[in-house]
PDB file of N, CA and C in Angstrom:
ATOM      1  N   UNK A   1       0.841  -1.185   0.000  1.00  0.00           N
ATOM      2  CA  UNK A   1       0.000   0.000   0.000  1.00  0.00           C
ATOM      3  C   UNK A   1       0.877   1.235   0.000  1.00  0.00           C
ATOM      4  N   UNK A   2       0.375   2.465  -0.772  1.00  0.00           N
ATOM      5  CA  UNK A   2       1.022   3.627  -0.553  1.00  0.00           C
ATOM      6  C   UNK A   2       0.160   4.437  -0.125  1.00  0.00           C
ATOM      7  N   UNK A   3      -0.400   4.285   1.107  1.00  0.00           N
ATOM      8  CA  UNK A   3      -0.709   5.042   1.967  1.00  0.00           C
ATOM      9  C   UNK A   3      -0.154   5.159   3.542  1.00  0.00           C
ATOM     10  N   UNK A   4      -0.419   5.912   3.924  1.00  0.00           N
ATOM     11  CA  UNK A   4      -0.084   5.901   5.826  1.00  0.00           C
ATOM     12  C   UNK A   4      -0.916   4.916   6.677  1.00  0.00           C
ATOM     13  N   UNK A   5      -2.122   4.394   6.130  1.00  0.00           N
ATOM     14  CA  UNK A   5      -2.944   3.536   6.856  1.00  0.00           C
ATOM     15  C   UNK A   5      -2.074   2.242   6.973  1.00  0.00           C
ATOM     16  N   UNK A   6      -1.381   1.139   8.106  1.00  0.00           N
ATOM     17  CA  UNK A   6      -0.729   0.145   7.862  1.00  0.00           C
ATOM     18  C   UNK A   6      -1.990  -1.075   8.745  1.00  0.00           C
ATOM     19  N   UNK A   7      -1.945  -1.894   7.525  1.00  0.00           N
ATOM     20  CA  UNK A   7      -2.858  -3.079   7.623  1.00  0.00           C
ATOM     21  C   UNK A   7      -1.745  -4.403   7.807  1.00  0.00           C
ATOM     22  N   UNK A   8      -1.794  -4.542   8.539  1.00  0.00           N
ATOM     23  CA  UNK A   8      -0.989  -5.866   8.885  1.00  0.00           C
ATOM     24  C   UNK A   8      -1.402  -7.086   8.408  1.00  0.00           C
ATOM     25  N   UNK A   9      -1.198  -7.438   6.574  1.00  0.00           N
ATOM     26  CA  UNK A   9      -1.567  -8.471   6.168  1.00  0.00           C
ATOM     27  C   UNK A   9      -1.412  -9.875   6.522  1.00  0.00           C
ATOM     28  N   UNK A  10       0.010  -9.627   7.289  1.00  0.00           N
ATOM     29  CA  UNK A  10       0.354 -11.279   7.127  1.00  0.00           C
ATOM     30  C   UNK A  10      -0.372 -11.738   8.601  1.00  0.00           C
ATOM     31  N   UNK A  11      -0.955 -10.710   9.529  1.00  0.00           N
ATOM     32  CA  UNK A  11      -1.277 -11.134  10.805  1.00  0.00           C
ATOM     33  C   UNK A  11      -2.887 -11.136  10.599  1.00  0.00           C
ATOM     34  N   UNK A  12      -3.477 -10.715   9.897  1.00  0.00           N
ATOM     35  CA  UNK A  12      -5.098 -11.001   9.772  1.00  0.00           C
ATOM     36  C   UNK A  12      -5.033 -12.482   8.646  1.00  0.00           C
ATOM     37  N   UNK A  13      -4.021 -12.428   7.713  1.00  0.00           N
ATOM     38  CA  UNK A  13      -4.217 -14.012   7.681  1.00  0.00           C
ATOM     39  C   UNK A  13      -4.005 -15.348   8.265  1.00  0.00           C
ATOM     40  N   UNK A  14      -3.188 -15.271   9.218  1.00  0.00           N
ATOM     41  CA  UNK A  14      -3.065 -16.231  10.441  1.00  0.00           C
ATOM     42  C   UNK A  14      -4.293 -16.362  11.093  1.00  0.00           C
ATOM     43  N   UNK A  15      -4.703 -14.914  11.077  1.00  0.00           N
ATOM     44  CA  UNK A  15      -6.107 -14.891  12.371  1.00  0.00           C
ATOM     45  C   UNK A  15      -7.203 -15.961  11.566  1.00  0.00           C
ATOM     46  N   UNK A  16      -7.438 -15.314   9.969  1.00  0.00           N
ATOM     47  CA  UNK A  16      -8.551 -16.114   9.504  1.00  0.00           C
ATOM     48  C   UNK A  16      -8.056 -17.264   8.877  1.00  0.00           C
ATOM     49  N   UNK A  17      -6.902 -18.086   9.267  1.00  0.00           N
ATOM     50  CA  UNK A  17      -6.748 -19.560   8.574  1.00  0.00           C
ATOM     51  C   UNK A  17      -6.857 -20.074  10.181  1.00  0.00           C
ATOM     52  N   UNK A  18      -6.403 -19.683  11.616  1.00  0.00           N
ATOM     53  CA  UNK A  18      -6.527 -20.201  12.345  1.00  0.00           C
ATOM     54  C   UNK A  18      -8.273 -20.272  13.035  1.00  0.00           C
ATOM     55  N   UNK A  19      -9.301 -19.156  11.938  1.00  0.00           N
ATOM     56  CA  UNK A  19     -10.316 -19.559  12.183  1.00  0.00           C
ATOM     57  C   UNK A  19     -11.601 -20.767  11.210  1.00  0.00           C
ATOM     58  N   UNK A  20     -10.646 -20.898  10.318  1.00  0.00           N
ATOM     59  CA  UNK A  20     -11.031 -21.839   9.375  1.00  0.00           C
ATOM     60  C   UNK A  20     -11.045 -21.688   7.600  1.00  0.00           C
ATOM     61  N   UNK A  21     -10.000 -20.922   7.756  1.00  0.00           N
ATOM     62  CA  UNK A  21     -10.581 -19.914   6.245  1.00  0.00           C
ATOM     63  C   UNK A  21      -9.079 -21.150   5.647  1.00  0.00           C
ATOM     64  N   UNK A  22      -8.885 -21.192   4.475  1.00  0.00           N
ATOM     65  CA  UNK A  22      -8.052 -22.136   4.271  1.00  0.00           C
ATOM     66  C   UNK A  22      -6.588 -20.946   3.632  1.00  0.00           C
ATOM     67  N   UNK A  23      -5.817 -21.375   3.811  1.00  0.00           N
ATOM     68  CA  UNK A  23      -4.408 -20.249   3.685  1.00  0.00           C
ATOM     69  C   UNK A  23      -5.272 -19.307   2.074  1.00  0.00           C
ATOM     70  N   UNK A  24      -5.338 -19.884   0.614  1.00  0.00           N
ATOM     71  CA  UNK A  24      -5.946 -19.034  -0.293  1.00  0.00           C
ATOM     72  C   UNK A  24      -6.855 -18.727  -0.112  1.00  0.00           C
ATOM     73  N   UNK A  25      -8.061 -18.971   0.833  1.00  0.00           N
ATOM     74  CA  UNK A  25      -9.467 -17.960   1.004  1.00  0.00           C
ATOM     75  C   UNK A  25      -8.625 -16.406   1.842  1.00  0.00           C
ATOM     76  N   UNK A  26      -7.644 -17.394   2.654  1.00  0.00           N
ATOM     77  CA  UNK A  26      -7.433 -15.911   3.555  1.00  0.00           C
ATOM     78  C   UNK A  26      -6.504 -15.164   3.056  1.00  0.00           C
ATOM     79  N   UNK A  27      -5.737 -15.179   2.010  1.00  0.00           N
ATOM     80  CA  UNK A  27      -5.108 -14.606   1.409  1.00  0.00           C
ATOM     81  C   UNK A  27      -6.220 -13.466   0.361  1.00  0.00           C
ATOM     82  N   UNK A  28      -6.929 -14.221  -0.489  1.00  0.00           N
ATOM     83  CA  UNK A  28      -7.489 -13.934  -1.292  1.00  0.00           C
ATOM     84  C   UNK A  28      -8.569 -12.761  -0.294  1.00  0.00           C
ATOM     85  N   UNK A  29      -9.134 -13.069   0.929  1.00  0.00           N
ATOM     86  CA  UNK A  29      -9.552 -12.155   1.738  1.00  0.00           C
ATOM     87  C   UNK A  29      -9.147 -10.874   2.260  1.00  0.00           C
ATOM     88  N   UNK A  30      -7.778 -10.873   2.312  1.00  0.00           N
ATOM     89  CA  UNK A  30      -7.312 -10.243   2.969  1.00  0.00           C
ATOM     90  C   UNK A  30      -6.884  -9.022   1.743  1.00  0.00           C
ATOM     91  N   UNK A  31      -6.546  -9.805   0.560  1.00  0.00           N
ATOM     92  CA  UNK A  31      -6.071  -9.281  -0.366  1.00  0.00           C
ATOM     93  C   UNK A  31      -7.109  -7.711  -1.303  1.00  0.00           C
ATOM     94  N   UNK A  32      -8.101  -8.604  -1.006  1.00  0.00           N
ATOM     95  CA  UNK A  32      -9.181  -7.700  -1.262  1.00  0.00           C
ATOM     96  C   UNK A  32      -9.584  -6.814  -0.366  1.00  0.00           C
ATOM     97  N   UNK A  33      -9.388  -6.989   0.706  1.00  0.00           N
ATOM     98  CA  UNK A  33      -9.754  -5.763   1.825  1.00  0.00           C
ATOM     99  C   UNK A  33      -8.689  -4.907   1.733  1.00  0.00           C
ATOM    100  N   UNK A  34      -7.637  -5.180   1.428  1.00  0.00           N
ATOM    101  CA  UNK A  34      -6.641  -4.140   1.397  1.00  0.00           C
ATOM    102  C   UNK A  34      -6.845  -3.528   0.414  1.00  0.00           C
ATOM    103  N   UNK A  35      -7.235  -3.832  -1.061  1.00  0.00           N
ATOM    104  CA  UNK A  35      -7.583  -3.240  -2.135  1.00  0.00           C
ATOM    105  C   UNK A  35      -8.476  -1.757  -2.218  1.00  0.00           C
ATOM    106  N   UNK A  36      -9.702  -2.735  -1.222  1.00  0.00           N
ATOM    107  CA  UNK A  36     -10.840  -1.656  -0.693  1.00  0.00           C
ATOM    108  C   UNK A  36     -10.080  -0.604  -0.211  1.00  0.00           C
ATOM    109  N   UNK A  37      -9.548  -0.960   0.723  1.00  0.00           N
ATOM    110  CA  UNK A  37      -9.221   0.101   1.735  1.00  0.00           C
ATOM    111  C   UNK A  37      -8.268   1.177   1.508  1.00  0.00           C
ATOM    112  N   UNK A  38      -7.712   0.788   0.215  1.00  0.00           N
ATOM    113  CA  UNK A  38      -6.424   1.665  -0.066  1.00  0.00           C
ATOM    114  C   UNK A  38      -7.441   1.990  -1.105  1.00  0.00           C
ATOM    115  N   UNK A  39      -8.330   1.807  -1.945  1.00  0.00           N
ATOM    116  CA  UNK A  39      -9.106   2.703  -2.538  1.00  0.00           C
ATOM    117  C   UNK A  39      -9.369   3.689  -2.182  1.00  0.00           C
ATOM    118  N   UNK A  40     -10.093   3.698  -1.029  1.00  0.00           N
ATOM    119  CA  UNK A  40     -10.941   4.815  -0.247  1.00  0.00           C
ATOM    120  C   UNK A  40     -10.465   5.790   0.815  1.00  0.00           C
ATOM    121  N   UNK A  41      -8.724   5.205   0.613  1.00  0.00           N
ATOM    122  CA  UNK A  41      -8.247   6.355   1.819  1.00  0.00           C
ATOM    123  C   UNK A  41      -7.781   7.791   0.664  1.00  0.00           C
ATOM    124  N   UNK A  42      -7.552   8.884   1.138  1.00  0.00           N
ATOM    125  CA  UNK A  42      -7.255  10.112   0.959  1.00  0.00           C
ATOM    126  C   UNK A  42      -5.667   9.851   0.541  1.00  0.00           C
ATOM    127  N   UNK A  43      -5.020  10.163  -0.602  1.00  0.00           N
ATOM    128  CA  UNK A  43      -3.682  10.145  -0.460  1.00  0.00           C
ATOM    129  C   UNK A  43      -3.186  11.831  -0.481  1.00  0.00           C
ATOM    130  N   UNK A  44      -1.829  11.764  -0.449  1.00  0.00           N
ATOM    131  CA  UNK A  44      -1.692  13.655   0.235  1.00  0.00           C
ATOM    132  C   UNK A  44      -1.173  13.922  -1.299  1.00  0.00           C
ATOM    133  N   UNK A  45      -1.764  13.502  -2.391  1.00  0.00           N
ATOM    134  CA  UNK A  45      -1.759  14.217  -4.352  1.00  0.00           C
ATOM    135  C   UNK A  45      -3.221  14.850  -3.600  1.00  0.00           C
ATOM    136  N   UNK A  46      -4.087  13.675  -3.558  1.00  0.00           N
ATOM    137  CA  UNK A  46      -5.736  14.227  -3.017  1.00  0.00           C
ATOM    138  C   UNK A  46      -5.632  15.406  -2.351  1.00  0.00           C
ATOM    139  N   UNK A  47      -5.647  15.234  -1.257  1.00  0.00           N
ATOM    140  CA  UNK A  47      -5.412  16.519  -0.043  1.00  0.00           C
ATOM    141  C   UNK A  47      -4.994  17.373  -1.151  1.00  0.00           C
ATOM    142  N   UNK A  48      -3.786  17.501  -1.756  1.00  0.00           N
ATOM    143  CA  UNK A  48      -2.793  18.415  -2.615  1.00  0.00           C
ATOM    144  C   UNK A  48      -3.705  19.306  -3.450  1.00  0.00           C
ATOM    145  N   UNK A  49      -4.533  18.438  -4.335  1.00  0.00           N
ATOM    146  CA  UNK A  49      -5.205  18.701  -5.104  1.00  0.00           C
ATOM    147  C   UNK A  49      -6.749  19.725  -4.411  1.00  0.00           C
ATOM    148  N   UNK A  50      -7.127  19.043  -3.578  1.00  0.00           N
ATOM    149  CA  UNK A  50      -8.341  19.838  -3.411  1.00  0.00           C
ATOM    150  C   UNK A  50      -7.739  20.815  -2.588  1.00  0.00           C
ATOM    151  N   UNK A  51      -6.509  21.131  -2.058  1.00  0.00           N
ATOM    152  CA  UNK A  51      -6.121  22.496  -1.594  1.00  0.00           C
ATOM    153  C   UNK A  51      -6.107  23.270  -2.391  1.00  0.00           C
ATOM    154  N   UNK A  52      -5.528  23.078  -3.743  1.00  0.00           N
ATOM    155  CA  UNK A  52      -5.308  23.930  -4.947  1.00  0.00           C
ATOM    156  C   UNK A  52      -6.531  24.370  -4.683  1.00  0.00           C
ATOM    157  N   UNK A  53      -7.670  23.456  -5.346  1.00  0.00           N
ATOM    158  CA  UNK A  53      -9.068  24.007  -5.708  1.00  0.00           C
ATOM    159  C   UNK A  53      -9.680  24.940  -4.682  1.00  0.00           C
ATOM    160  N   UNK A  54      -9.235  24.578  -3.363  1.00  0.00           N
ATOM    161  CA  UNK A  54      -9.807  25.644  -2.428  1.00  0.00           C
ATOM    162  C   UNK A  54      -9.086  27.174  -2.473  1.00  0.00           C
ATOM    163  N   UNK A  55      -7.833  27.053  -2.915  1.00  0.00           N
ATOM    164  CA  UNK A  55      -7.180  28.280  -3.562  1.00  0.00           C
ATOM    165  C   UNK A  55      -7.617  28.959  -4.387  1.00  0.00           C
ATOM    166  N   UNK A  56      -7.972  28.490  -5.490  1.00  0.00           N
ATOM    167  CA  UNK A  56      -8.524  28.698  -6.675  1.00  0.00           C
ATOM    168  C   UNK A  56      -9.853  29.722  -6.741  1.00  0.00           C
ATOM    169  N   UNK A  57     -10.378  28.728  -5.580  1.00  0.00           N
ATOM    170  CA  UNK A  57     -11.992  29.498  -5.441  1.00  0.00           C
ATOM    171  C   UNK A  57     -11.540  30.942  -4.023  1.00  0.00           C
ATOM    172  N   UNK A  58     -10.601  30.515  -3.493  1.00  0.00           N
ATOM    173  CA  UNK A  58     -10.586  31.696  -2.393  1.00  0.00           C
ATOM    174  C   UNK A  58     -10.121  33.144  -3.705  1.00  0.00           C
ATOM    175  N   UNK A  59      -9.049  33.074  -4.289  1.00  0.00           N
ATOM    176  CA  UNK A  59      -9.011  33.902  -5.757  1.00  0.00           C
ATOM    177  C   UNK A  59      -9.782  34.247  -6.015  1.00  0.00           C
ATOM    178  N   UNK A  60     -10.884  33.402  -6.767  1.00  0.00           N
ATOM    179  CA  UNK A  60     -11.444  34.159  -7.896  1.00  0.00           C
ATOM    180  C   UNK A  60     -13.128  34.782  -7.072  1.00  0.00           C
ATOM    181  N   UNK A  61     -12.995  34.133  -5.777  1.00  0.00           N
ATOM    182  CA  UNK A  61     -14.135  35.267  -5.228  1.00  0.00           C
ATOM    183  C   UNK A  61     -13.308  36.264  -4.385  1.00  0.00           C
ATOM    184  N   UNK A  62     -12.132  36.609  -4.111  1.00  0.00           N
ATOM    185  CA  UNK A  62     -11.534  37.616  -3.805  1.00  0.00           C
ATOM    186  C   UNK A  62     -11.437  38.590  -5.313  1.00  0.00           C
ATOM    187  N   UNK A  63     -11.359  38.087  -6.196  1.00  0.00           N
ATOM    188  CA  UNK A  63     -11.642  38.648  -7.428  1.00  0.00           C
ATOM    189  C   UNK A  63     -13.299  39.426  -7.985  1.00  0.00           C
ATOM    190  N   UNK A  64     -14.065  38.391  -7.397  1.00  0.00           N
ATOM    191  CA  UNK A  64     -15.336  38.798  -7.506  1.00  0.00           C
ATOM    192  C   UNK A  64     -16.030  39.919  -6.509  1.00  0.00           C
ATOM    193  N   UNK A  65     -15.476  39.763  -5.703  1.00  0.00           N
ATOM    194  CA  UNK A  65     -15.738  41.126  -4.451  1.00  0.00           C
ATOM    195  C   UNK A  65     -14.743  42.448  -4.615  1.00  0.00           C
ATOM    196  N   UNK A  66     -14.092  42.193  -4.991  1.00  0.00           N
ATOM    197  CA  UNK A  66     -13.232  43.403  -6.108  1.00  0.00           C
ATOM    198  C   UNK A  66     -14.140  43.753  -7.636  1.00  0.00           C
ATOM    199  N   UNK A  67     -14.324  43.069  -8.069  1.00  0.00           N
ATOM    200  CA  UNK A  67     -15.290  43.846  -9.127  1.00  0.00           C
ATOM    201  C   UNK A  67     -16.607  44.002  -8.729  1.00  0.00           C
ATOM    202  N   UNK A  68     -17.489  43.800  -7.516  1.00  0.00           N
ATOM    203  CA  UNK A  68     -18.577  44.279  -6.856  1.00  0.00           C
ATOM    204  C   UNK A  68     -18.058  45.183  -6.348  1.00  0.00           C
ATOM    205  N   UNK A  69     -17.192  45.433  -5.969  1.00  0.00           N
ATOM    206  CA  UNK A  69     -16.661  46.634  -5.154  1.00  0.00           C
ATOM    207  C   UNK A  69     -17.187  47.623  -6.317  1.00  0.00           C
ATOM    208  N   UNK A  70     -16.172  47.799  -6.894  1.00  0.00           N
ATOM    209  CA  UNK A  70     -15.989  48.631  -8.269  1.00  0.00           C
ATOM    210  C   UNK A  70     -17.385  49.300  -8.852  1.00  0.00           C
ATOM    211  N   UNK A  71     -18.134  48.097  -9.241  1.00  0.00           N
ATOM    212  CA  UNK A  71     -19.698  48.292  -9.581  1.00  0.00           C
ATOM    213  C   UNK A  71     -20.079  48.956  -9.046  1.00  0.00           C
ATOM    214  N   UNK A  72     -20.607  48.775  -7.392  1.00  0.00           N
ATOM    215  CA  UNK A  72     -21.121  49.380  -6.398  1.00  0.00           C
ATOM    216  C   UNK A  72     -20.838  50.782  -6.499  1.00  0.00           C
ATOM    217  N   UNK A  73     -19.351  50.879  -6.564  1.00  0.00           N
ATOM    218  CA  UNK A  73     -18.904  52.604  -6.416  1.00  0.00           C
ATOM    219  C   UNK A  73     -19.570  53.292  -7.612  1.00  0.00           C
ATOM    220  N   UNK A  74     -19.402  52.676  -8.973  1.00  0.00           N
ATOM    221  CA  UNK A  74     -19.143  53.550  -9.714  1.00  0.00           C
ATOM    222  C   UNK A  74     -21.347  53.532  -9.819  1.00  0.00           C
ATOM    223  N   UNK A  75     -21.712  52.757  -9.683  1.00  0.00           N
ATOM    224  CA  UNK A  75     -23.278  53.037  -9.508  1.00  0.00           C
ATOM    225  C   UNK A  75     -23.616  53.930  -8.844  1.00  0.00           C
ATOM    226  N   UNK A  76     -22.686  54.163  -7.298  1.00  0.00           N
ATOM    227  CA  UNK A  76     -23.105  55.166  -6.287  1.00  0.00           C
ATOM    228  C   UNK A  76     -22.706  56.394  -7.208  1.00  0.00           C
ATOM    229  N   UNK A  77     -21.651  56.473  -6.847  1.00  0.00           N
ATOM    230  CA  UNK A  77     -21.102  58.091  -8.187  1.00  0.00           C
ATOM    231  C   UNK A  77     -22.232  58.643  -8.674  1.00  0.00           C
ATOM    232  N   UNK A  78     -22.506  57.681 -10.020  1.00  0.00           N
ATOM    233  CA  UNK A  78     -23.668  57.914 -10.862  1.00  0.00           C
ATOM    234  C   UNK A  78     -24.826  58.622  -9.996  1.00  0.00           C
ATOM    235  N   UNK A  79     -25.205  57.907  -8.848  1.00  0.00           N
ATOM    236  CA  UNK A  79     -26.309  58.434  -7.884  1.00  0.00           C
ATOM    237  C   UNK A  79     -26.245  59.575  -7.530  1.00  0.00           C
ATOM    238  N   UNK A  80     -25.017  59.884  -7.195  1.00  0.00           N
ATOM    239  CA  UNK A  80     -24.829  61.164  -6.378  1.00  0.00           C
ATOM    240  C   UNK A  80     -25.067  62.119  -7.249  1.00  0.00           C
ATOM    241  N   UNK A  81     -23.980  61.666  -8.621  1.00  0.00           N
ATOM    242  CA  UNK A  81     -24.205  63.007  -9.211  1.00  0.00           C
ATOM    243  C   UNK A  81     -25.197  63.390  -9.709  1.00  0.00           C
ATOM    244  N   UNK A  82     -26.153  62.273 -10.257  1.00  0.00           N
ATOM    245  CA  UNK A  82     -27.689  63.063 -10.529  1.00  0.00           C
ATOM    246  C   UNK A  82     -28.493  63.357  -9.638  1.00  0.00           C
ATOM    247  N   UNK A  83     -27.962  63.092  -8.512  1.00  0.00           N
ATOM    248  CA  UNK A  83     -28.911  63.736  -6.820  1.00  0.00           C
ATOM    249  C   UNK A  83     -28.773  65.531  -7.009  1.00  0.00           C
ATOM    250  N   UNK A  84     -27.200  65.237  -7.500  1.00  0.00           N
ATOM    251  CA  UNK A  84     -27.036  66.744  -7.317  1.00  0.00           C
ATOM    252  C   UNK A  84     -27.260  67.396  -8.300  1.00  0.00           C
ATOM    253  N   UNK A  85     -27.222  67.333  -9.686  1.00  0.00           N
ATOM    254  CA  UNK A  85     -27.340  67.599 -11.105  1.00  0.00           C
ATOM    255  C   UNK A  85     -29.567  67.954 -10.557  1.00  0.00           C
ATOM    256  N   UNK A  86     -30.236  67.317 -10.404  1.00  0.00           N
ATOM    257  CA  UNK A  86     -31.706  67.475 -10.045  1.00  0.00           C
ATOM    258  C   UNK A  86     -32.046  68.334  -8.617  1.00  0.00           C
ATOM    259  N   UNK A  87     -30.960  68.335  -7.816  1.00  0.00           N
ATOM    260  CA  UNK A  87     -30.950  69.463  -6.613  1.00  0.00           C
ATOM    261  C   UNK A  87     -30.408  70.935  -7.548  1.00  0.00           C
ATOM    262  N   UNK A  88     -29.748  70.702  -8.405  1.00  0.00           N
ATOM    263  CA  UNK A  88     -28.858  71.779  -9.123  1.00  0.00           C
ATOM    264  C   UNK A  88     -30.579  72.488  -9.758  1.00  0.00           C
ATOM    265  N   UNK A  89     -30.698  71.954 -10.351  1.00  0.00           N
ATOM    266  CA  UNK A  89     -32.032  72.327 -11.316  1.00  0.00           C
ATOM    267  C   UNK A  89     -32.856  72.658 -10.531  1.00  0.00           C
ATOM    268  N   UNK A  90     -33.538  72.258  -9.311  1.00  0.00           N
ATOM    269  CA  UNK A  90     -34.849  72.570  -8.895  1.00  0.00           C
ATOM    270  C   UNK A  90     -34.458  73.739  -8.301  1.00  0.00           C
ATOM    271  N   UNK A  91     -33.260  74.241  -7.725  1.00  0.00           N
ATOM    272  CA  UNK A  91     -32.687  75.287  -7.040  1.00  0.00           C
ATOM    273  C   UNK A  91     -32.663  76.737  -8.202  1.00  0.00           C
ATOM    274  N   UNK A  92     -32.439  76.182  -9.646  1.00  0.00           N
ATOM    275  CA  UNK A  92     -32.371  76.920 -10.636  1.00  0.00           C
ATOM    276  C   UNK A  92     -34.124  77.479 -11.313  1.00  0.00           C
ATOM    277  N   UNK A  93     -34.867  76.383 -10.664  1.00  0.00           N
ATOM    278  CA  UNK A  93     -36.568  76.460 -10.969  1.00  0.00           C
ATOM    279  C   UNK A  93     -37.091  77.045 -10.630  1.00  0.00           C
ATOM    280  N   UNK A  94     -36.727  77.325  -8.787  1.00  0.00           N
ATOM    281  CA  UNK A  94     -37.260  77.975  -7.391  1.00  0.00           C
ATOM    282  C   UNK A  94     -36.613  78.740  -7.584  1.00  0.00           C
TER     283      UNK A  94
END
């Protein structure tokens, strides 16, 4: 296995030939549970990998709240100045 999980093959097949399993059932048993099991563990490429991706996304919504920023302002601007451009005028009316 190349993982950190250590399965002690040669001692779970003693256990199940000394419970009746015949040396190739418990081989063949054992063989396959280790298979499973090193399937389903996390290796540190994995970990590696979905750190990237959590990088990735911390970026591009640090990216995205920078161009809401931006929006926001330049919408407000716009606001102000026709607040004042229509205060300008009614002052020019009155």
């Amino acid at each position: 296995m190349n993982t950190a999980f250590a399965f002690d093959t040669h001692s779970s097949v003693k256990q199940l030939v000394s419970t009746g399993f015949t040396e190739e059932q418990a081989e063949t048993q054992v063989r396959l549970l280790s298979e499973v099991l090193e399937a389903q563990l996390s290796t540190k490429a994995d970990v590696a990998r979905v750190d990237t991706h959590v990088l990735e996304l911390k970026r591009d919504m640090k990216e995205m709240e920078m161009r809401l920023k931006h929006d926001l302002t330049l919408r407000l601007g716009g606001m102000m100045a026709a607040s004042i451009a229509v205060v300008a005028a009614l002052v020019k009316l009155l």
